[in-house]
Protein backbone atom coordinates (compact mmCIF):
# COMPACT_ATOMS: atom_id res chain seq x y z
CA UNK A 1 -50.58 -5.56 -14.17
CA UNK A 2 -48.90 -8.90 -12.99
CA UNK A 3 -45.92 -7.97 -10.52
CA UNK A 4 -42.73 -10.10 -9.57
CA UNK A 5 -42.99 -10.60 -5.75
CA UNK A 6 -47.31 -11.03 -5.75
CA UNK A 7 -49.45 -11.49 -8.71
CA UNK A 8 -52.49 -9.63 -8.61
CA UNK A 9 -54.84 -12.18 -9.11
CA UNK A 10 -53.45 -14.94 -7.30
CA UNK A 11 -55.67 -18.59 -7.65
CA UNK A 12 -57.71 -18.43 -4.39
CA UNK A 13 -57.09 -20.82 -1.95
CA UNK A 14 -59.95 -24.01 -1.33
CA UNK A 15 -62.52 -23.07 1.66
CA UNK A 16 -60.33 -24.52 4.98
CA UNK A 17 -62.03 -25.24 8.42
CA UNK A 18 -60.81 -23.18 11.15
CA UNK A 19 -58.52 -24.76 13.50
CA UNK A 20 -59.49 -26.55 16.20
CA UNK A 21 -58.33 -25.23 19.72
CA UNK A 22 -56.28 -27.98 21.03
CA UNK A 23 -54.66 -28.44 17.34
CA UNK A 24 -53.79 -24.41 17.49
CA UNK A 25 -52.30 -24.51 20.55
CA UNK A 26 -50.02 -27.65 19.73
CA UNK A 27 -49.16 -25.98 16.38
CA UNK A 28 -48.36 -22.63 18.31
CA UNK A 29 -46.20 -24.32 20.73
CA UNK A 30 -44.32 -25.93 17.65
CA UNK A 31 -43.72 -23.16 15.37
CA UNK A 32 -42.49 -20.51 18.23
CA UNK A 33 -40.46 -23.93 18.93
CA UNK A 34 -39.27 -23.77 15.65
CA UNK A 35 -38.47 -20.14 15.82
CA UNK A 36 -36.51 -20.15 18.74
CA UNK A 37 -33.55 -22.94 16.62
CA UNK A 38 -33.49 -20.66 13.60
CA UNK A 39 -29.75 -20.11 13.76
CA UNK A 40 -29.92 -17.32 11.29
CA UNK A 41 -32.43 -14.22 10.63
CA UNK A 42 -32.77 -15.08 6.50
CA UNK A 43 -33.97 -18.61 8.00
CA UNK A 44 -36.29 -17.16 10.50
CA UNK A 45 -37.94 -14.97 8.06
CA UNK A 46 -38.95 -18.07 5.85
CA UNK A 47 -39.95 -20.02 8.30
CA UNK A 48 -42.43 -16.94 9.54
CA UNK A 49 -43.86 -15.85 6.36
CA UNK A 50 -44.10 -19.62 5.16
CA UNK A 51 -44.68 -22.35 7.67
CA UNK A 52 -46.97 -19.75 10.01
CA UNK A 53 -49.49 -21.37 7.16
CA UNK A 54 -49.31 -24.94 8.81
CA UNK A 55 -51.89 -22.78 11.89
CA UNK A 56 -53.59 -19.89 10.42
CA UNK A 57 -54.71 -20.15 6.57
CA UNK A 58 -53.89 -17.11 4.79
CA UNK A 59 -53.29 -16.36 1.00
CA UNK A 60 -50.01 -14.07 1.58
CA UNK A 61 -47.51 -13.15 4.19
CA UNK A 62 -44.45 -10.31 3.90
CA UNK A 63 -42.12 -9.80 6.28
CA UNK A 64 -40.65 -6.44 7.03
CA UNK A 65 -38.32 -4.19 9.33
CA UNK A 66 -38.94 -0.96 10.70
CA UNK A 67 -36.00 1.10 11.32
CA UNK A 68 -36.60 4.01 13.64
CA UNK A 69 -37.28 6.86 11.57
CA UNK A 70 -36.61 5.65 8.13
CA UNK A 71 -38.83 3.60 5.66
CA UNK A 72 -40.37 0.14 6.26
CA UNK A 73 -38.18 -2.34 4.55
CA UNK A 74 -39.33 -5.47 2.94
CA UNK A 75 -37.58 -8.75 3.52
CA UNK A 76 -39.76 -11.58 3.08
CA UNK A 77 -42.94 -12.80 1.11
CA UNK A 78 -44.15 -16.02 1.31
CA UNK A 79 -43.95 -18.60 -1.92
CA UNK A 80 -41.01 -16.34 -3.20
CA UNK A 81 -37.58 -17.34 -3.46
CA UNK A 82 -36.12 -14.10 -4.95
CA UNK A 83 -37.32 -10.68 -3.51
CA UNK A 84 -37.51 -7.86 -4.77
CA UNK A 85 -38.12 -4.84 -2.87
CA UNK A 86 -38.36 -2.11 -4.80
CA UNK A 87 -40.97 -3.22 -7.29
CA UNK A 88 -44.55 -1.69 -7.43
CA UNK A 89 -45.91 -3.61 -4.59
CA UNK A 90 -43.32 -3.52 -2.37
CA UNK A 91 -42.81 0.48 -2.24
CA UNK A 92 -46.98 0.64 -1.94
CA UNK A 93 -46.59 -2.51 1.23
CA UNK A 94 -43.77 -0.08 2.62
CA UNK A 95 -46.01 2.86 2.41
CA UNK A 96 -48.83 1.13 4.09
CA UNK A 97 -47.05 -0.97 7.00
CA UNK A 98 -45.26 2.57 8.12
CA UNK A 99 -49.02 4.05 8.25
CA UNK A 100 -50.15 1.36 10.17
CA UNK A 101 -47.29 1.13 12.90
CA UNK A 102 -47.97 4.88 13.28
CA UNK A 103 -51.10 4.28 14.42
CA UNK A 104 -52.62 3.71 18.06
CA UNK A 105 -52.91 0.10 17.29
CA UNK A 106 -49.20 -0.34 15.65
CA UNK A 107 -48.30 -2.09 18.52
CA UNK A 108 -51.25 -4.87 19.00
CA UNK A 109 -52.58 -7.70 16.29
CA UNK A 110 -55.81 -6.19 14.83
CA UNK A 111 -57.16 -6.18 11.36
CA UNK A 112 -56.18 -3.48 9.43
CA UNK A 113 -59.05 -0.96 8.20
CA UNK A 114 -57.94 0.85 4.48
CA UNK A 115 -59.99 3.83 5.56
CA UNK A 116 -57.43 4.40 8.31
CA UNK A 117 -54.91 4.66 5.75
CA UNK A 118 -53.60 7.74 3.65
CA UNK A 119 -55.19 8.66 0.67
CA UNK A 120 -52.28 7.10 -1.29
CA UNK A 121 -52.29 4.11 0.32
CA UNK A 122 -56.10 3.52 -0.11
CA UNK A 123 -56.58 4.60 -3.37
CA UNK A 124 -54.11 1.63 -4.41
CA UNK A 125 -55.44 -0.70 -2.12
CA UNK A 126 -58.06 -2.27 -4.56
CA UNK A 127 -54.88 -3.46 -6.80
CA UNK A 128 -52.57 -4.41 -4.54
CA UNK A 129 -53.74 -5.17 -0.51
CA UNK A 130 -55.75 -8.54 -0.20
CA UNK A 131 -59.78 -8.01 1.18
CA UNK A 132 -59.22 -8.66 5.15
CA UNK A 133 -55.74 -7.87 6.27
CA UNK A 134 -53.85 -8.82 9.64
CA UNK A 135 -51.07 -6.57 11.30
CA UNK A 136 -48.85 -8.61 13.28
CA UNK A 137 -46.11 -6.43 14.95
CA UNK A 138 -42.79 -8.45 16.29
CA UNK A 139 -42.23 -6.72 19.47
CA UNK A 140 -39.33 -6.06 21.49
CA UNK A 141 -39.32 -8.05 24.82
CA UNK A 142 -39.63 -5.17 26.77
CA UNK A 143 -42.57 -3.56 24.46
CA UNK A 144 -45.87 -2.66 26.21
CA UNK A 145 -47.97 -5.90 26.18
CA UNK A 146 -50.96 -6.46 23.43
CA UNK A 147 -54.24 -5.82 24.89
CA UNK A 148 -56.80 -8.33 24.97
CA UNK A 149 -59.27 -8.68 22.50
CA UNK A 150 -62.33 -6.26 23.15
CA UNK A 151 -59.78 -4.67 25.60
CA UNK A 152 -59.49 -0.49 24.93
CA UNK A 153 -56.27 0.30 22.85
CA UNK A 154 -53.76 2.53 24.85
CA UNK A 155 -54.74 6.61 23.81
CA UNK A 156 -50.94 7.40 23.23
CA UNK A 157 -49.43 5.63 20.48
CA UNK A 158 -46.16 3.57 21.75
CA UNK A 159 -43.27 3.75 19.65
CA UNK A 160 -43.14 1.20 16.37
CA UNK A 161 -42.10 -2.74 17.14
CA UNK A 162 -38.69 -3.60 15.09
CA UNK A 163 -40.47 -5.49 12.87
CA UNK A 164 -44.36 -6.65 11.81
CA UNK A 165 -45.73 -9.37 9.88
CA UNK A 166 -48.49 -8.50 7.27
CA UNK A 167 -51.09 -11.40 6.65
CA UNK A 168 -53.50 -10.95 3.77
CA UNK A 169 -56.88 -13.70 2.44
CA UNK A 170 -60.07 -13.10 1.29
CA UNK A 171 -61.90 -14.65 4.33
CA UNK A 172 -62.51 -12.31 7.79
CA UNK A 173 -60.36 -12.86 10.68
CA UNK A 174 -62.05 -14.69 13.62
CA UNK A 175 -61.19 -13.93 17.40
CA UNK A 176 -59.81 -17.25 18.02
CA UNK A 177 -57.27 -16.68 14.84
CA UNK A 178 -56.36 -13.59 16.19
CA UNK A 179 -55.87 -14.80 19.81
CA UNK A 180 -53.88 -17.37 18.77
CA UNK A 181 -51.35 -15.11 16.23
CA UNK A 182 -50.92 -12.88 18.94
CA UNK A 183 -49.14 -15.00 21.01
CA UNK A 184 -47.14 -16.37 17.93
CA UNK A 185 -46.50 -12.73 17.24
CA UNK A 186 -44.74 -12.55 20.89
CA UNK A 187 -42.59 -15.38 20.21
CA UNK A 188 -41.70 -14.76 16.85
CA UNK A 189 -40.55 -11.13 18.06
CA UNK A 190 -38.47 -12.23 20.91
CA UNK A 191 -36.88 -14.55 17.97
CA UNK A 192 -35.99 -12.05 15.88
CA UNK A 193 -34.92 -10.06 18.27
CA UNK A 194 -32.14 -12.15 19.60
CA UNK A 195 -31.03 -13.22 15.83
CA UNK A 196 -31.38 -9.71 14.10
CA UNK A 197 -28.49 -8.05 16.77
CA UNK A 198 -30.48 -5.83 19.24
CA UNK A 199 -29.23 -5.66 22.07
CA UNK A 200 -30.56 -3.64 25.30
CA UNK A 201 -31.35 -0.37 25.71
CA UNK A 202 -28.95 0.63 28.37
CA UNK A 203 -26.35 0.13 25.56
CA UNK A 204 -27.78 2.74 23.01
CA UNK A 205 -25.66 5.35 24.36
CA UNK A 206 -22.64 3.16 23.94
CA UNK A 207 -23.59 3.36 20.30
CA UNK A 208 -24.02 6.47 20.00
CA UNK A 209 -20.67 7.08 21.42
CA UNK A 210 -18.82 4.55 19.45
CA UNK A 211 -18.27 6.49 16.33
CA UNK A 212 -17.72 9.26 18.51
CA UNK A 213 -14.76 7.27 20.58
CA UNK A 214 -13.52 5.36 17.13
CA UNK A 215 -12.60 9.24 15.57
CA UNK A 216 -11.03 10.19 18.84
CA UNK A 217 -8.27 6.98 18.78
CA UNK A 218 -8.21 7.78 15.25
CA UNK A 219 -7.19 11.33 15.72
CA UNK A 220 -5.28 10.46 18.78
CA UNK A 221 -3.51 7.60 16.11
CA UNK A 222 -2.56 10.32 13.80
CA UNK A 223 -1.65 12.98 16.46
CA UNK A 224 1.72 10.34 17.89
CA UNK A 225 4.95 11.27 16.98
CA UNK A 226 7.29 9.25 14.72
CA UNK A 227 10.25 10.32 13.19
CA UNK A 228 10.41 11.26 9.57
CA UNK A 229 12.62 9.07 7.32
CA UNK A 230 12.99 8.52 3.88
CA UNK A 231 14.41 5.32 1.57
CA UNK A 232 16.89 6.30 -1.40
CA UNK A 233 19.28 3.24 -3.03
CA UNK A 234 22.72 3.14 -1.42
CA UNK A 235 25.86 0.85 -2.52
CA UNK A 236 28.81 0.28 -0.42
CA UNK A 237 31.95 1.92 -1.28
CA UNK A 238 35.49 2.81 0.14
CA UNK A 239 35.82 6.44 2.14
CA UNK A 240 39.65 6.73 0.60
CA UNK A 241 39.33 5.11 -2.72
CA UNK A 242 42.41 5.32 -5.18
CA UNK A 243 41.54 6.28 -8.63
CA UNK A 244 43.62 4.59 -11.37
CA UNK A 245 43.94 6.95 -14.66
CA UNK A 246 45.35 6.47 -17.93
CA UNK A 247 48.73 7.94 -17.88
CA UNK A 248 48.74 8.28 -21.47
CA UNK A 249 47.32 8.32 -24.72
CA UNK A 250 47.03 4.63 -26.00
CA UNK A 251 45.10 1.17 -26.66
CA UNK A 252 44.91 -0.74 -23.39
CA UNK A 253 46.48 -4.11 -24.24
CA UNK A 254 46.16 -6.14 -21.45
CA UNK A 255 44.55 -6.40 -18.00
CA UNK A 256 46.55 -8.60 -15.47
CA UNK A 257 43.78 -8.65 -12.75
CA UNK A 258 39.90 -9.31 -12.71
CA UNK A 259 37.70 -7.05 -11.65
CA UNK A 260 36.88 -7.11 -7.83
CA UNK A 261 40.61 -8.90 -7.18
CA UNK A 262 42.72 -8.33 -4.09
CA UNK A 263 45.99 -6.80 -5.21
CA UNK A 264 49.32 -5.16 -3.35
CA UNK A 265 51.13 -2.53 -4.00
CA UNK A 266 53.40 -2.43 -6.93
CA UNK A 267 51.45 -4.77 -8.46
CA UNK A 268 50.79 -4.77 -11.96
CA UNK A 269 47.26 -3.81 -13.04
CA UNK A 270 46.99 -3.28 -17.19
CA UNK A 271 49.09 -2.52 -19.86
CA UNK A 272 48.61 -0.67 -23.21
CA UNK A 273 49.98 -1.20 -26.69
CA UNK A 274 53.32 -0.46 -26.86
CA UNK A 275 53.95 -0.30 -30.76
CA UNK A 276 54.17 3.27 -31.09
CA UNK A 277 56.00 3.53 -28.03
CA UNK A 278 58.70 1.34 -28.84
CA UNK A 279 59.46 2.78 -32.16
CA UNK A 280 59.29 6.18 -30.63
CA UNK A 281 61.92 4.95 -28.36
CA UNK A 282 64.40 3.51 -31.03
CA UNK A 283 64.16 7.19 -33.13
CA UNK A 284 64.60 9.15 -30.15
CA UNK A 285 68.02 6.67 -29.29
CA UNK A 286 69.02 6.52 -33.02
CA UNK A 287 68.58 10.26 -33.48
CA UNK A 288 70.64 10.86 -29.97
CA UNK A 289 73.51 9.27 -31.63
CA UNK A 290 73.28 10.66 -35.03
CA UNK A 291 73.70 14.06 -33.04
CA UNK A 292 76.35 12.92 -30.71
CA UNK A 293 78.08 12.25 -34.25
CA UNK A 294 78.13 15.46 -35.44
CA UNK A 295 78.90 16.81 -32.52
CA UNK A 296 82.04 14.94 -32.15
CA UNK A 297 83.04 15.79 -36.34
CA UNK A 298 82.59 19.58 -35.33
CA UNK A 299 84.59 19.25 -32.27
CA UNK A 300 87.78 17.69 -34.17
CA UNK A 301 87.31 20.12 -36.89
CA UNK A 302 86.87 23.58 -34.90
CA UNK A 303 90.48 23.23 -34.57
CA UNK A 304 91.55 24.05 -37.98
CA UNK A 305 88.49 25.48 -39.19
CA UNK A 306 86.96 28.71 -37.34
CA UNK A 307 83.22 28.57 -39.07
CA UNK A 308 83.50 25.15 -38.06
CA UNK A 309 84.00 26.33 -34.35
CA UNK A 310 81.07 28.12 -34.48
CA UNK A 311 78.22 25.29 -35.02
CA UNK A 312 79.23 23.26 -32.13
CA UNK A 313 77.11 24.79 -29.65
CA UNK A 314 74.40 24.35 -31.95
CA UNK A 315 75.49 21.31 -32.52
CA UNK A 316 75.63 20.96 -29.09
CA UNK A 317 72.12 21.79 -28.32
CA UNK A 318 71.12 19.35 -30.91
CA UNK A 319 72.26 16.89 -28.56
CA UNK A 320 70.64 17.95 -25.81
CA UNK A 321 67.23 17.87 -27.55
CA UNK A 322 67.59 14.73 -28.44
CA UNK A 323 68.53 12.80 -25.31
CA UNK A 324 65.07 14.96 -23.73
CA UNK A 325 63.36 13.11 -26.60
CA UNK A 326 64.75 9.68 -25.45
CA UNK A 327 64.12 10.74 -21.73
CA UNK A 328 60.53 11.26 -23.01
CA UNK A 329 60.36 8.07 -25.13
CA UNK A 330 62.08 6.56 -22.30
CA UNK A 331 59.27 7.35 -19.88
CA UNK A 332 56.23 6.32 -21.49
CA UNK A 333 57.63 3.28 -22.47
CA UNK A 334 58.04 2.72 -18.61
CA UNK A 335 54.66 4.04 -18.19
CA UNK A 336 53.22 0.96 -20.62
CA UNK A 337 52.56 -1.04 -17.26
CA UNK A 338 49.92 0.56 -14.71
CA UNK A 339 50.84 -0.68 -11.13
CA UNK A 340 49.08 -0.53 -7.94
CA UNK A 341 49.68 1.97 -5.41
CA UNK A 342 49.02 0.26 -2.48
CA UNK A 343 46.96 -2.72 -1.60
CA UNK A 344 43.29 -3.24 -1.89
CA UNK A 345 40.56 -4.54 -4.20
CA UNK A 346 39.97 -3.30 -7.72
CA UNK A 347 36.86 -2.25 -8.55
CA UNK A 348 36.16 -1.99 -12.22
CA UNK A 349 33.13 -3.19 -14.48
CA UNK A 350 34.27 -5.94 -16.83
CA UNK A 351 37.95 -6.62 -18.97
CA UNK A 352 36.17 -6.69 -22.24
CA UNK A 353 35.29 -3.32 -21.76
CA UNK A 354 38.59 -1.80 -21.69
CA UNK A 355 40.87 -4.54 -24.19
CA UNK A 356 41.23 -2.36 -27.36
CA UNK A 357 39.96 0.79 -26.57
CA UNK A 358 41.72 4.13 -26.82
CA UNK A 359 42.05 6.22 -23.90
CA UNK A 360 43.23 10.01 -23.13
CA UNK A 361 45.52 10.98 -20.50
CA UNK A 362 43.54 11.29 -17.15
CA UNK A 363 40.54 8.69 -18.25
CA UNK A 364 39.78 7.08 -15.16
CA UNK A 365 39.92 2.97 -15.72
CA UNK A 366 39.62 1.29 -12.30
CA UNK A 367 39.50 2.26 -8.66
CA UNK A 368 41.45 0.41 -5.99
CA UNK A 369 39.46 0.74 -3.11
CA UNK A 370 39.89 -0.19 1.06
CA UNK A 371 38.02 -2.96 2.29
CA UNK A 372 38.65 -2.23 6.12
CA UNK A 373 37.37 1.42 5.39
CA UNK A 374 33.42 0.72 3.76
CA UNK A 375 31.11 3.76 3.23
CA UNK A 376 27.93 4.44 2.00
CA UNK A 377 26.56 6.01 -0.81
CA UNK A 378 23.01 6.98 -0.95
CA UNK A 379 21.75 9.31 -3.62
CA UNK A 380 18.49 11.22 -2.07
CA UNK A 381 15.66 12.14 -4.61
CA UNK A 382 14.73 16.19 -4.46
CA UNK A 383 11.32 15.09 -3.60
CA UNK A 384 12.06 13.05 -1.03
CA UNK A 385 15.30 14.79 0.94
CA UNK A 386 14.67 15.81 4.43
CA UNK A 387 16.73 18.26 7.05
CA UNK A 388 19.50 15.50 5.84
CA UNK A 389 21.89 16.82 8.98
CA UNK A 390 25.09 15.55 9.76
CA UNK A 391 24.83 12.69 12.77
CA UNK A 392 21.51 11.80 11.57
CA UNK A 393 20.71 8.01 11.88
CA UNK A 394 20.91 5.60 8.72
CA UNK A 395 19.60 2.49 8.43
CA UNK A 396 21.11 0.54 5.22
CA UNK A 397 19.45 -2.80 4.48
CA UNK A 398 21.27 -4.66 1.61
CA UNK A 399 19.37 -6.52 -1.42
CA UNK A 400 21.66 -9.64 -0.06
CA UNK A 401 20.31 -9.64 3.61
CA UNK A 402 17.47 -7.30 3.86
CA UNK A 403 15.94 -9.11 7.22
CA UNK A 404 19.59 -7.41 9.39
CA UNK A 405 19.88 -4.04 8.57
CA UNK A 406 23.42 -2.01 9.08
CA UNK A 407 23.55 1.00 11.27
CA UNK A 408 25.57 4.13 10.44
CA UNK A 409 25.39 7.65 10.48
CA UNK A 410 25.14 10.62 7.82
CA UNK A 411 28.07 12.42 7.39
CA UNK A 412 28.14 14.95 4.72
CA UNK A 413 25.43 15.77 2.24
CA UNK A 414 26.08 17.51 -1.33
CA UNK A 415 24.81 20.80 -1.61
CA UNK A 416 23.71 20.94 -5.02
CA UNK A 417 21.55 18.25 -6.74
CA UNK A 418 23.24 15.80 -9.53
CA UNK A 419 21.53 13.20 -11.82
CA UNK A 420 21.60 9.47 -10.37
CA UNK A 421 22.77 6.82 -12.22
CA UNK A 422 19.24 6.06 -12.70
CA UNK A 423 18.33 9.69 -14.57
CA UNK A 424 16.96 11.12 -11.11
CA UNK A 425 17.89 14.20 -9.82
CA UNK A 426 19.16 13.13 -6.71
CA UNK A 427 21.32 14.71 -3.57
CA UNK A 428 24.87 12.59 -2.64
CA UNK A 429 24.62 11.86 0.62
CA UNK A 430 27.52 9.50 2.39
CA UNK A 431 27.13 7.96 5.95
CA UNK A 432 29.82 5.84 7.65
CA UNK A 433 28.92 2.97 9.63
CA UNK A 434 28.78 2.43 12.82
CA UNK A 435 31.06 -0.08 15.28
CA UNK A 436 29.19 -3.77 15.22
CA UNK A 437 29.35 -3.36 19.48
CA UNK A 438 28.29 0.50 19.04
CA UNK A 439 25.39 -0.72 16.76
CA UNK A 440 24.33 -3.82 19.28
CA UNK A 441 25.64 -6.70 16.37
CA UNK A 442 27.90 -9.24 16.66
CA UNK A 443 31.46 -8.74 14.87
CA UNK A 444 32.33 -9.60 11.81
CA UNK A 445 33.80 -8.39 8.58
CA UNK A 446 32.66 -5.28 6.89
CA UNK A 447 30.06 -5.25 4.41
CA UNK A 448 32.17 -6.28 0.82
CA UNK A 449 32.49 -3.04 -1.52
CA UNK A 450 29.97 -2.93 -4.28
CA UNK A 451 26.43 -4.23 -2.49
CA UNK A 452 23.63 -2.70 -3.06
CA UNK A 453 20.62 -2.12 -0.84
CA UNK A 454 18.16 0.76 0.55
CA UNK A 455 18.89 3.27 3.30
CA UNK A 456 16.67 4.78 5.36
CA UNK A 457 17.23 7.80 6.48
CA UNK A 458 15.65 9.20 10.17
CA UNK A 459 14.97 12.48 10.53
CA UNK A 460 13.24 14.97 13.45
CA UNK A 461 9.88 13.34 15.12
CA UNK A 462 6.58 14.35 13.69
CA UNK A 463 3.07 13.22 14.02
CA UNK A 464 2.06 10.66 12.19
CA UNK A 465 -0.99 12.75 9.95
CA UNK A 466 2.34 15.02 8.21
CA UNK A 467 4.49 11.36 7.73
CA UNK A 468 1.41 9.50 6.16
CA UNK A 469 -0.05 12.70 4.02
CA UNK A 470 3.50 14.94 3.22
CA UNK A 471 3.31 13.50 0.01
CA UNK A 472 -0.63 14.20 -1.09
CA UNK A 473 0.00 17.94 0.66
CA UNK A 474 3.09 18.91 -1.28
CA UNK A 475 1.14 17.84 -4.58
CA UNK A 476 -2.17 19.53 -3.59
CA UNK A 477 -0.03 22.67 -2.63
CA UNK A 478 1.74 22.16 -5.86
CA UNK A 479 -1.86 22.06 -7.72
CA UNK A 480 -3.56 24.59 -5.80
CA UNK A 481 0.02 27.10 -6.25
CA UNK A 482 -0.46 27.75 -2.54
């Protein structure tokens, strides 16, 4: 069965002579060399599992890291460009590297025996582990030295090396071959060992404490105080505005300002259709003196005539009706012309809006509002309203200068809820603002009636966990019905 990362039946490599000493040693001093400029780990595993050929002949290398307590991992095999771990022959190489750094000779170059290995292991080891096989351990700098050759392996195993390097041909390993990987095996480990990150071990507890410190600032973080606000639009309007209604029933004719226009008092603002009006008028007048006629007839002739005598006070009357009819007539024809009030701007949407449309008595057309008096207007979603209490501090940054905000402060707050212009149900909450000195700006004029912007609102100080997480609560104690 042919696997990705090593075939099975690889073409052997041609008979080699073994390396002569002074060659060895110049090719050992090179490749640890080598090792040492390897500016990252991926490059230093090639170069070990690859060029460690140009010394000692050998039909495969792998490269792999031993984590502590976990499973051998494979990083590197030599002639292979992409790896993959978890195949076959990698779990089977993981399985057998973690027997043999477990062992007493984990930590020393030696020529691994398959009958030391687990029954696993060696059962498999006819399919996928090469004839003679070399274990060369990476150790730490500070790892307990390989013995000599012939020397007696230490009794008590010493903990794994970070990382080994498994060597695998056909032909047996000679002493010199062995010498001479050892000491590669030392250089190569103190080469890893600076690229792969360790660092000393007077800084493991520092390690171990760093998560440990990282959720104590991050509980600290969430434990600081900050006060609760909340953002709801706002507009700018007057705090005494004048509403202009319809003072009668009619067609507006005629608008003699423009929306947003300065005006004074007693100036003329719109007009309506006076048609109706006029002829109203000119019955009302006609009829007066059609009564003030007969009147006069019944006057002259009550002298002679007593049943005569008796319809002049209804006659009379008569009269009287009819002059309260002109009054009336007389009134709304005076009434034709809406004027101002008093002076201010006049706030209203757009002219065409109002030309030709009917209108009832009280129908509110335009408002005439204060410049020098501004206020604000924020409408507070349900979900969102806080203790709104009066004095409370506003912030109010407009959609025209959103980098300077304006500072006022809440004065009244509706008690019951109302749709927003936008279809929310909402809370009407004005704030006045603040004095530019008072507030720390420069004077200037007031904020023009009619922008638009976003207040925030500040409320009491809480931590920081309820302000980042009120939201997700009130919907999981929504959910939950708690």
């Amino acid at each position: 069965m042919a696997q990705t990362n090593t075939p099975s039946n690889p073409p052997p490599n041609p008979p080699h002579p073994a390396p002569q000493p002074v060659n060895g040693l110049l090719m050992l001093l090179e490749l640890q060399r080598q090792a040492w400029r390897m500016a990252t780990a991926a490059e230093l595993r090639y170069h070990i599992v690859n060029q460690t050929r140009r010394m000692i002949q050998y039909r495969q290398a792998a490269f792999l890291t031993l984590p502590g307590r976990g499973r051998p991992v494979l990083e590197a095999v030599s002639n292979i460009a992409v790896l993959e771990p978890n195949t076959p022959f990698g779990q089977w190489l993981a399985d057998a590297v973690r027997a043999v750094a477990a062992g007493p000779e984990g930590n020393s170059v030696h020529v691994v025996d398959p009958a030391a290995l687990p029954a696993a292991v060696r059962a498999e080891w006819g399919e996928w582990g090469p004839a003679q096989v070399l274990w060369c351990p990476l150790r730490k700098p500070e790892s307990t030295p390989e013995p000599l050759p012939g020397a007696r392996a230490p009794a008590t195993p010493a903990a794994p090396p970070p990382a080994g390097l498994w060597l695998g041909r056909d032909e047996p390993w000679t002493d010199g071959e062995i010498l001479l990987l050892g000491h590669l095996a030392e250089g190569y480990g103190h080469a890893w060992w600076a690229l792969a990150g360790k660092r000393p071990r007077r800084h493991g507890l520092r390690r171990a404490a760093l998560p440990l410190v990282l959720l104590l600032l991050a509980g600290g973080g969430l434990a600081i105080p900050v006060p609760m606000s909340t953002l709801a639009p706002a507009e700018i309007q007057t705090s005494d505005p004048v509403i202009v209604a319809a003072p009668l029933d009619g067609v507006i004719e005629r608008f003699h300002v423009q929306p947003n226009a300065v005006v004074t008092a007693g100036q003329p603002l719109f007009s309506f259709d006076a048609t109706v009006l006029r002829s109203r008028f000119e019955v009302a007048r006609k009829g007066l003196t059609q009564a003030e006629a007969e009147l006069l007839t019944a006057s002259q002739a009550a002298f002679a005539d007593p049943q005569t005598k008796a319809r002049v006070a209804q006659l009379r009357a008569q009269v009287e009706l009819r002059r309260a009819e002109l009054a009336l007539a007389r009134d709304l024809l005076e009434r034709v012309t809406v004027k101002a009030d008093r002076a201010g701007i006049a706030v209203f949407t757009d002219v065409n809006d109002w030309l030709g449309k009917p209108v009832a008595v009280g129908e509110r057309v335009l408002t005439i509002a204060d410049p020098q008096a501004p206020e604000i207007d924020i409408m507070v979603p349900v979900g969102d309203a806080l203790v709104l209490e009066s004095g409370s501090p506003v912030e109010l940054f407009l959609n025209v200068d959103p980098l300077h905000p304006l500072q006022a402060r809440l004065t009244r707050a509706s008690y019951e809820a109302g749709l927003s212009p936008a279809g929310v149900l909402s809370y009407r909450v004005k704030a006045t603002l603040e004095p530019a000195a008072q507030a720390g700006q420069e004077p200037g004029p007031p904020p023009r009636i009619g922008l638009r912007g976003t207040a925030k609102i500040l409320g009491d100080r809480v931590p920081l966990a309820l302000y980042l997480f009120r939201r997700p609560l009130a919907l999981l104690r929504q959910g939950l019905g708690v």
